[in-house]
PDB file of N, CA and C in Angstrom:
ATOM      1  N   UNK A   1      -6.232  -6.680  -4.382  1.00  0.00           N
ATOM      2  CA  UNK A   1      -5.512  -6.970  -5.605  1.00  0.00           C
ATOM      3  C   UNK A   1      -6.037  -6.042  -6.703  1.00  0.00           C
ATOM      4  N   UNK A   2      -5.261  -5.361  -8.030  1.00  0.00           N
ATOM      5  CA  UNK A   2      -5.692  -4.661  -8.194  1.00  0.00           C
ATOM      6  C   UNK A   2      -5.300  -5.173 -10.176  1.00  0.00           C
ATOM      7  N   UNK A   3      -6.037  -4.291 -10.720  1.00  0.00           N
ATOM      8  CA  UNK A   3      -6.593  -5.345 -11.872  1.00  0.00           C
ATOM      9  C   UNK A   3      -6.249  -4.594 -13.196  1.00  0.00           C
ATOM     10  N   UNK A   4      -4.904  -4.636 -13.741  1.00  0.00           N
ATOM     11  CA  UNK A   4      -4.024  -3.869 -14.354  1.00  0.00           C
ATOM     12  C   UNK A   4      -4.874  -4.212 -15.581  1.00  0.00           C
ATOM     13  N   UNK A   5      -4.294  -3.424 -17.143  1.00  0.00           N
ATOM     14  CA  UNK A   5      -4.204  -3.848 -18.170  1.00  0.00           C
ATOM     15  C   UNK A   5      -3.068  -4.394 -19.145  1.00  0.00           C
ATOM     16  N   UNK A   6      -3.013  -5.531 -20.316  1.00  0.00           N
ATOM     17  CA  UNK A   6      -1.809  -6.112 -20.412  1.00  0.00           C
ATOM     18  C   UNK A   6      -1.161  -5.218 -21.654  1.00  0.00           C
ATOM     19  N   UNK A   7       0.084  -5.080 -21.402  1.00  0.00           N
ATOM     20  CA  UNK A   7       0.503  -4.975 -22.463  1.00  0.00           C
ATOM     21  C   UNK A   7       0.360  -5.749 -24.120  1.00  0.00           C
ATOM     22  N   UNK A   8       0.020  -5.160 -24.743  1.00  0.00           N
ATOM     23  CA  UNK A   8      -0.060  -5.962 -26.216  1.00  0.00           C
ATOM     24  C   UNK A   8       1.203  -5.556 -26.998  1.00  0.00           C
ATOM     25  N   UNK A   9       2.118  -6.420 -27.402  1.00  0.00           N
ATOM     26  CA  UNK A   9       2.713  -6.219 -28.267  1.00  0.00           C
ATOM     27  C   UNK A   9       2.899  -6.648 -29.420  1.00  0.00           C
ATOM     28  N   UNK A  10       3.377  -5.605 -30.790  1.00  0.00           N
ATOM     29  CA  UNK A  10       3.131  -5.975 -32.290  1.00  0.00           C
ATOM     30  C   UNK A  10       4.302  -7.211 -32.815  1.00  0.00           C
ATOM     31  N   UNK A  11       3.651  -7.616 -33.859  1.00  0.00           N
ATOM     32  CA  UNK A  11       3.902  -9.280 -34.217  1.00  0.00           C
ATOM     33  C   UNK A  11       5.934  -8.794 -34.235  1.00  0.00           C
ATOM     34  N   UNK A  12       5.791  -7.795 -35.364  1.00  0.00           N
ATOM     35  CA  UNK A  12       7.152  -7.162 -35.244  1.00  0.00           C
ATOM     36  C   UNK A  12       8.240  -6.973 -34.208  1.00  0.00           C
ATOM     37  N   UNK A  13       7.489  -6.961 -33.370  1.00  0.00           N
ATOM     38  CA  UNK A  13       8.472  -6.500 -31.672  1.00  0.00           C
ATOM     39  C   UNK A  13       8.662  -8.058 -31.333  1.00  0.00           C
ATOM     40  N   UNK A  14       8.213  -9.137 -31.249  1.00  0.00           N
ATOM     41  CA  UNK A  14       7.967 -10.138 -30.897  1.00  0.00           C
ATOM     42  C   UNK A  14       8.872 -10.744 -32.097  1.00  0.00           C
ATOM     43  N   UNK A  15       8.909 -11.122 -33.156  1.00  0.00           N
ATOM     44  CA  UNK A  15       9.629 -10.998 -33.797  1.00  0.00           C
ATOM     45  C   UNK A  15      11.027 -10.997 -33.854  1.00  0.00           C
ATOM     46  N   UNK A  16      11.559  -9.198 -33.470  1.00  0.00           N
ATOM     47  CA  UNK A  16      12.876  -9.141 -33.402  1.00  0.00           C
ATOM     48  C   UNK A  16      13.364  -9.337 -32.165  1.00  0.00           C
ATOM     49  N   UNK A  17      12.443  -9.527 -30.857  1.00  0.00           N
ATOM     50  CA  UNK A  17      12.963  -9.922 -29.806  1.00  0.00           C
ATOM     51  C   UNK A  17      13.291 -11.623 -29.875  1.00  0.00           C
ATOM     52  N   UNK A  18      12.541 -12.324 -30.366  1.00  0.00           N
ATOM     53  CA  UNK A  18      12.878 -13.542 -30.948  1.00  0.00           C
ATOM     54  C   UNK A  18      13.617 -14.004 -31.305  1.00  0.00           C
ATOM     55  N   UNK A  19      13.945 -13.101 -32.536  1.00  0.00           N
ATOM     56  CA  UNK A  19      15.236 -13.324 -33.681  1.00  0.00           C
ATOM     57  C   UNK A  19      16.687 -12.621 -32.596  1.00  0.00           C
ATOM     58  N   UNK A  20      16.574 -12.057 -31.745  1.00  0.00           N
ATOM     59  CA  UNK A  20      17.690 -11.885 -31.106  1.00  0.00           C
ATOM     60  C   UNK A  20      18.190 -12.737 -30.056  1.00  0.00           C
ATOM     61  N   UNK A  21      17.028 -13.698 -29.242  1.00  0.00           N
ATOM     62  CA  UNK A  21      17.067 -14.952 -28.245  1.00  0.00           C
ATOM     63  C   UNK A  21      17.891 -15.726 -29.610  1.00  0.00           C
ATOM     64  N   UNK A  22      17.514 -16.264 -30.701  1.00  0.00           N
ATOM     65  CA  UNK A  22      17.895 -17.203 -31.171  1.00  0.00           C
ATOM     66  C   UNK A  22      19.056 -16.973 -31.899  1.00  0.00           C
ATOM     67  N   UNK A  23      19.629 -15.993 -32.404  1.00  0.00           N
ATOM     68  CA  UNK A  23      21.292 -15.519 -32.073  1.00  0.00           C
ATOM     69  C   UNK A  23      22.153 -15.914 -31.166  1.00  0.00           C
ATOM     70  N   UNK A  24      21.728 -15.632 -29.831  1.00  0.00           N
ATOM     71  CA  UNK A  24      22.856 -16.335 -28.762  1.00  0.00           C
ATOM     72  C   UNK A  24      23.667 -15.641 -28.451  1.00  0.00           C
ATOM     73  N   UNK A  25      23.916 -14.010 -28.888  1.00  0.00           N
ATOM     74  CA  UNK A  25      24.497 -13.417 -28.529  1.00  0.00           C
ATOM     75  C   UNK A  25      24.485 -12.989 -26.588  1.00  0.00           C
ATOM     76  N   UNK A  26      23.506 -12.920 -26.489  1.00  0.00           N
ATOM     77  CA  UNK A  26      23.010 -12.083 -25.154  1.00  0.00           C
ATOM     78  C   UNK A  26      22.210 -13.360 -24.520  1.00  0.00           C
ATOM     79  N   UNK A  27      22.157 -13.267 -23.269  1.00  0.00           N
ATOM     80  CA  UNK A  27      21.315 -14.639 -22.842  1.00  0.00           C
ATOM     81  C   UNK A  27      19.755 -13.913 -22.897  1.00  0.00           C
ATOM     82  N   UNK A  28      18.909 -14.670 -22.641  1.00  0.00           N
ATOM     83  CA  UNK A  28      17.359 -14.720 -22.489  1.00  0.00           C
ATOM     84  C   UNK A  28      17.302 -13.158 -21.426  1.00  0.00           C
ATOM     85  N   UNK A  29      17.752 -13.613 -19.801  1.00  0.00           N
ATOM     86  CA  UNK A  29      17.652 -13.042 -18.988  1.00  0.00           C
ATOM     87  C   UNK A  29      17.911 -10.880 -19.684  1.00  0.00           C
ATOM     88  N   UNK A  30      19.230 -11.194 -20.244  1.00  0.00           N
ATOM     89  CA  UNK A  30      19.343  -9.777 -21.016  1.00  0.00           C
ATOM     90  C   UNK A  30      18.470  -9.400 -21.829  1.00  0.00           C
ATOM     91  N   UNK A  31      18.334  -9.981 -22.571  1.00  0.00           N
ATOM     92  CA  UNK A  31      17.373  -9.331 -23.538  1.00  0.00           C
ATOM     93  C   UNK A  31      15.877  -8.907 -23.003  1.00  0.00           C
ATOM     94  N   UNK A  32      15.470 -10.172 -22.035  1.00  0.00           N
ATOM     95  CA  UNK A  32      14.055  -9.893 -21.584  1.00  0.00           C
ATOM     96  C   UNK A  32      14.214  -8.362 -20.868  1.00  0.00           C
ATOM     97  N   UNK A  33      15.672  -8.247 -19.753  1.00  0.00           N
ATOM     98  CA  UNK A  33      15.721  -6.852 -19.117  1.00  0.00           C
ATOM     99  C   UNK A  33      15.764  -6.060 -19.582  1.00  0.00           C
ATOM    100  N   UNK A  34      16.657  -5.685 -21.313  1.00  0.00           N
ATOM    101  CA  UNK A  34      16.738  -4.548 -22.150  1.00  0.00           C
ATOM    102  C   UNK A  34      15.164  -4.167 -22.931  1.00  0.00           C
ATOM    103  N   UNK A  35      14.244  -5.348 -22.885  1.00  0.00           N
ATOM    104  CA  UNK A  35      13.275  -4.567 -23.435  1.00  0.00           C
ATOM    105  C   UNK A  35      12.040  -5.072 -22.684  1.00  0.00           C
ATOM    106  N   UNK A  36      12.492  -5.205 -21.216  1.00  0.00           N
ATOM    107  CA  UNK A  36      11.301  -4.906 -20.571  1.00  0.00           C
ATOM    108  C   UNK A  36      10.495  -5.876 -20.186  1.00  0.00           C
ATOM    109  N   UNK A  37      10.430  -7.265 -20.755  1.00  0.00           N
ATOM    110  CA  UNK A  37       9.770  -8.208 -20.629  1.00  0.00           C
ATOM    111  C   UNK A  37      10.237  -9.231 -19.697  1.00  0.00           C
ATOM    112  N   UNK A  38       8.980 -10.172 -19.310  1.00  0.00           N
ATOM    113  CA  UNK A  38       9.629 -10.976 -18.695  1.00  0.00           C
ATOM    114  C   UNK A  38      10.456 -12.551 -19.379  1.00  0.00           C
ATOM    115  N   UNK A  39      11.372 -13.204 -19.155  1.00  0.00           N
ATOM    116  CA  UNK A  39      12.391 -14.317 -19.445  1.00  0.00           C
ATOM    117  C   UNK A  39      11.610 -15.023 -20.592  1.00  0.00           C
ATOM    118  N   UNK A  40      10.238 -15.077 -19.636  1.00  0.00           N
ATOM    119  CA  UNK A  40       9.343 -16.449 -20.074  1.00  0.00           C
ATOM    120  C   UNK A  40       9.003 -16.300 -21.660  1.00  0.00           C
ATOM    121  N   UNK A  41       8.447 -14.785 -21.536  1.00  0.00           N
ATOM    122  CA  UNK A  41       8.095 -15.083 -22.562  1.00  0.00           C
ATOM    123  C   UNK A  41       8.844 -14.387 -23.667  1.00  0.00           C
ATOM    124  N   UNK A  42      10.042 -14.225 -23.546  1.00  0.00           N
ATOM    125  CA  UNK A  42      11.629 -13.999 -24.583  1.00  0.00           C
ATOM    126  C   UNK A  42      11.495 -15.365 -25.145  1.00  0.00           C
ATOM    127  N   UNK A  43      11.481 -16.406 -23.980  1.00  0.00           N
ATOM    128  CA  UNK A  43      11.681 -17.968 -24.778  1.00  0.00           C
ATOM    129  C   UNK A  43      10.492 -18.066 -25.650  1.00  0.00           C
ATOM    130  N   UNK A  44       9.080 -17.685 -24.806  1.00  0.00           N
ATOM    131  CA  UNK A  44       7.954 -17.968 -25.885  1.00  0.00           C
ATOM    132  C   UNK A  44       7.978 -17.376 -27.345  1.00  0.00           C
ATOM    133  N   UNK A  45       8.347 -16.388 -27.248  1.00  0.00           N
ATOM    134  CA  UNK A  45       8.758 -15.992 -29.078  1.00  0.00           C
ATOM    135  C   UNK A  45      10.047 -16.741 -29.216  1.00  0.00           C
ATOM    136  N   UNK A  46      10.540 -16.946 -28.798  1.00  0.00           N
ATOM    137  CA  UNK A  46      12.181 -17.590 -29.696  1.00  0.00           C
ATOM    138  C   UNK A  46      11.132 -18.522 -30.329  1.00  0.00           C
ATOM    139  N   UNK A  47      10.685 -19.922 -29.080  1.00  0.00           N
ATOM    140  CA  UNK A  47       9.673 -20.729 -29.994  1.00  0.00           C
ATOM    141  C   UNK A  47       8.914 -20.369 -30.875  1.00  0.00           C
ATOM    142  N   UNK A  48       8.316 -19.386 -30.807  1.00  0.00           N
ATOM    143  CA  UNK A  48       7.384 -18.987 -31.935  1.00  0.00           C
ATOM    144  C   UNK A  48       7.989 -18.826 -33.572  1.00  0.00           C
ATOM    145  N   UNK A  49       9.254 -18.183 -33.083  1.00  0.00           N
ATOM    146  CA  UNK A  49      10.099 -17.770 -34.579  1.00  0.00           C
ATOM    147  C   UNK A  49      10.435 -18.978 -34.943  1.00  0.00           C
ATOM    148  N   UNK A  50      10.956 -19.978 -34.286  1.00  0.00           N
ATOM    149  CA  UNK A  50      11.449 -21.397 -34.391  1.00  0.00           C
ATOM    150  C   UNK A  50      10.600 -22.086 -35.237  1.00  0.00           C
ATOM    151  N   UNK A  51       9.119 -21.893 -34.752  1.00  0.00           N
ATOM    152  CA  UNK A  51       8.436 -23.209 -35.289  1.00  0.00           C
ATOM    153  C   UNK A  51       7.850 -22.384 -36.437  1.00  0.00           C
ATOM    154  N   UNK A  52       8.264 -21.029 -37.033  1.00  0.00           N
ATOM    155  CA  UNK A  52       7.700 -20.554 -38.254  1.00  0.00           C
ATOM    156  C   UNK A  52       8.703 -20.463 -39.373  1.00  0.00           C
ATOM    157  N   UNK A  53      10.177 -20.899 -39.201  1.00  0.00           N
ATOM    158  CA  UNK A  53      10.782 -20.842 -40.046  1.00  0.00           C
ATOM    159  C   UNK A  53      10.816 -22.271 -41.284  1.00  0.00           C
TER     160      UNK A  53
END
């Protein structure tokens, strides 16, 4: 098994990937594929933007 490093991403990116889950335009699954991430955690920032507004 071999012992990668994680991506970090800025509050900003997280953010507008967020603010675009909670639009509704595009489902979760799209958006996570257009920028790379996985589903899970598209939803984990939607929540995040959610519980900061």
């Amino acid at each position: 098994m071999s012992v990668g490093k994680r991506k970090i991403y800025s509050g900003a990116f997280k953010a507008k990937v967020g603010l675009e889950a909670i639009r509704g335009v595009k489902t979760v699954n799209e958006i996570a594929q257009e920028h790379g991430v996985h589903p899970t955690q598209v939803t984990q920032w939607k929540k995040a933007v959610q519980e900061q507004a």
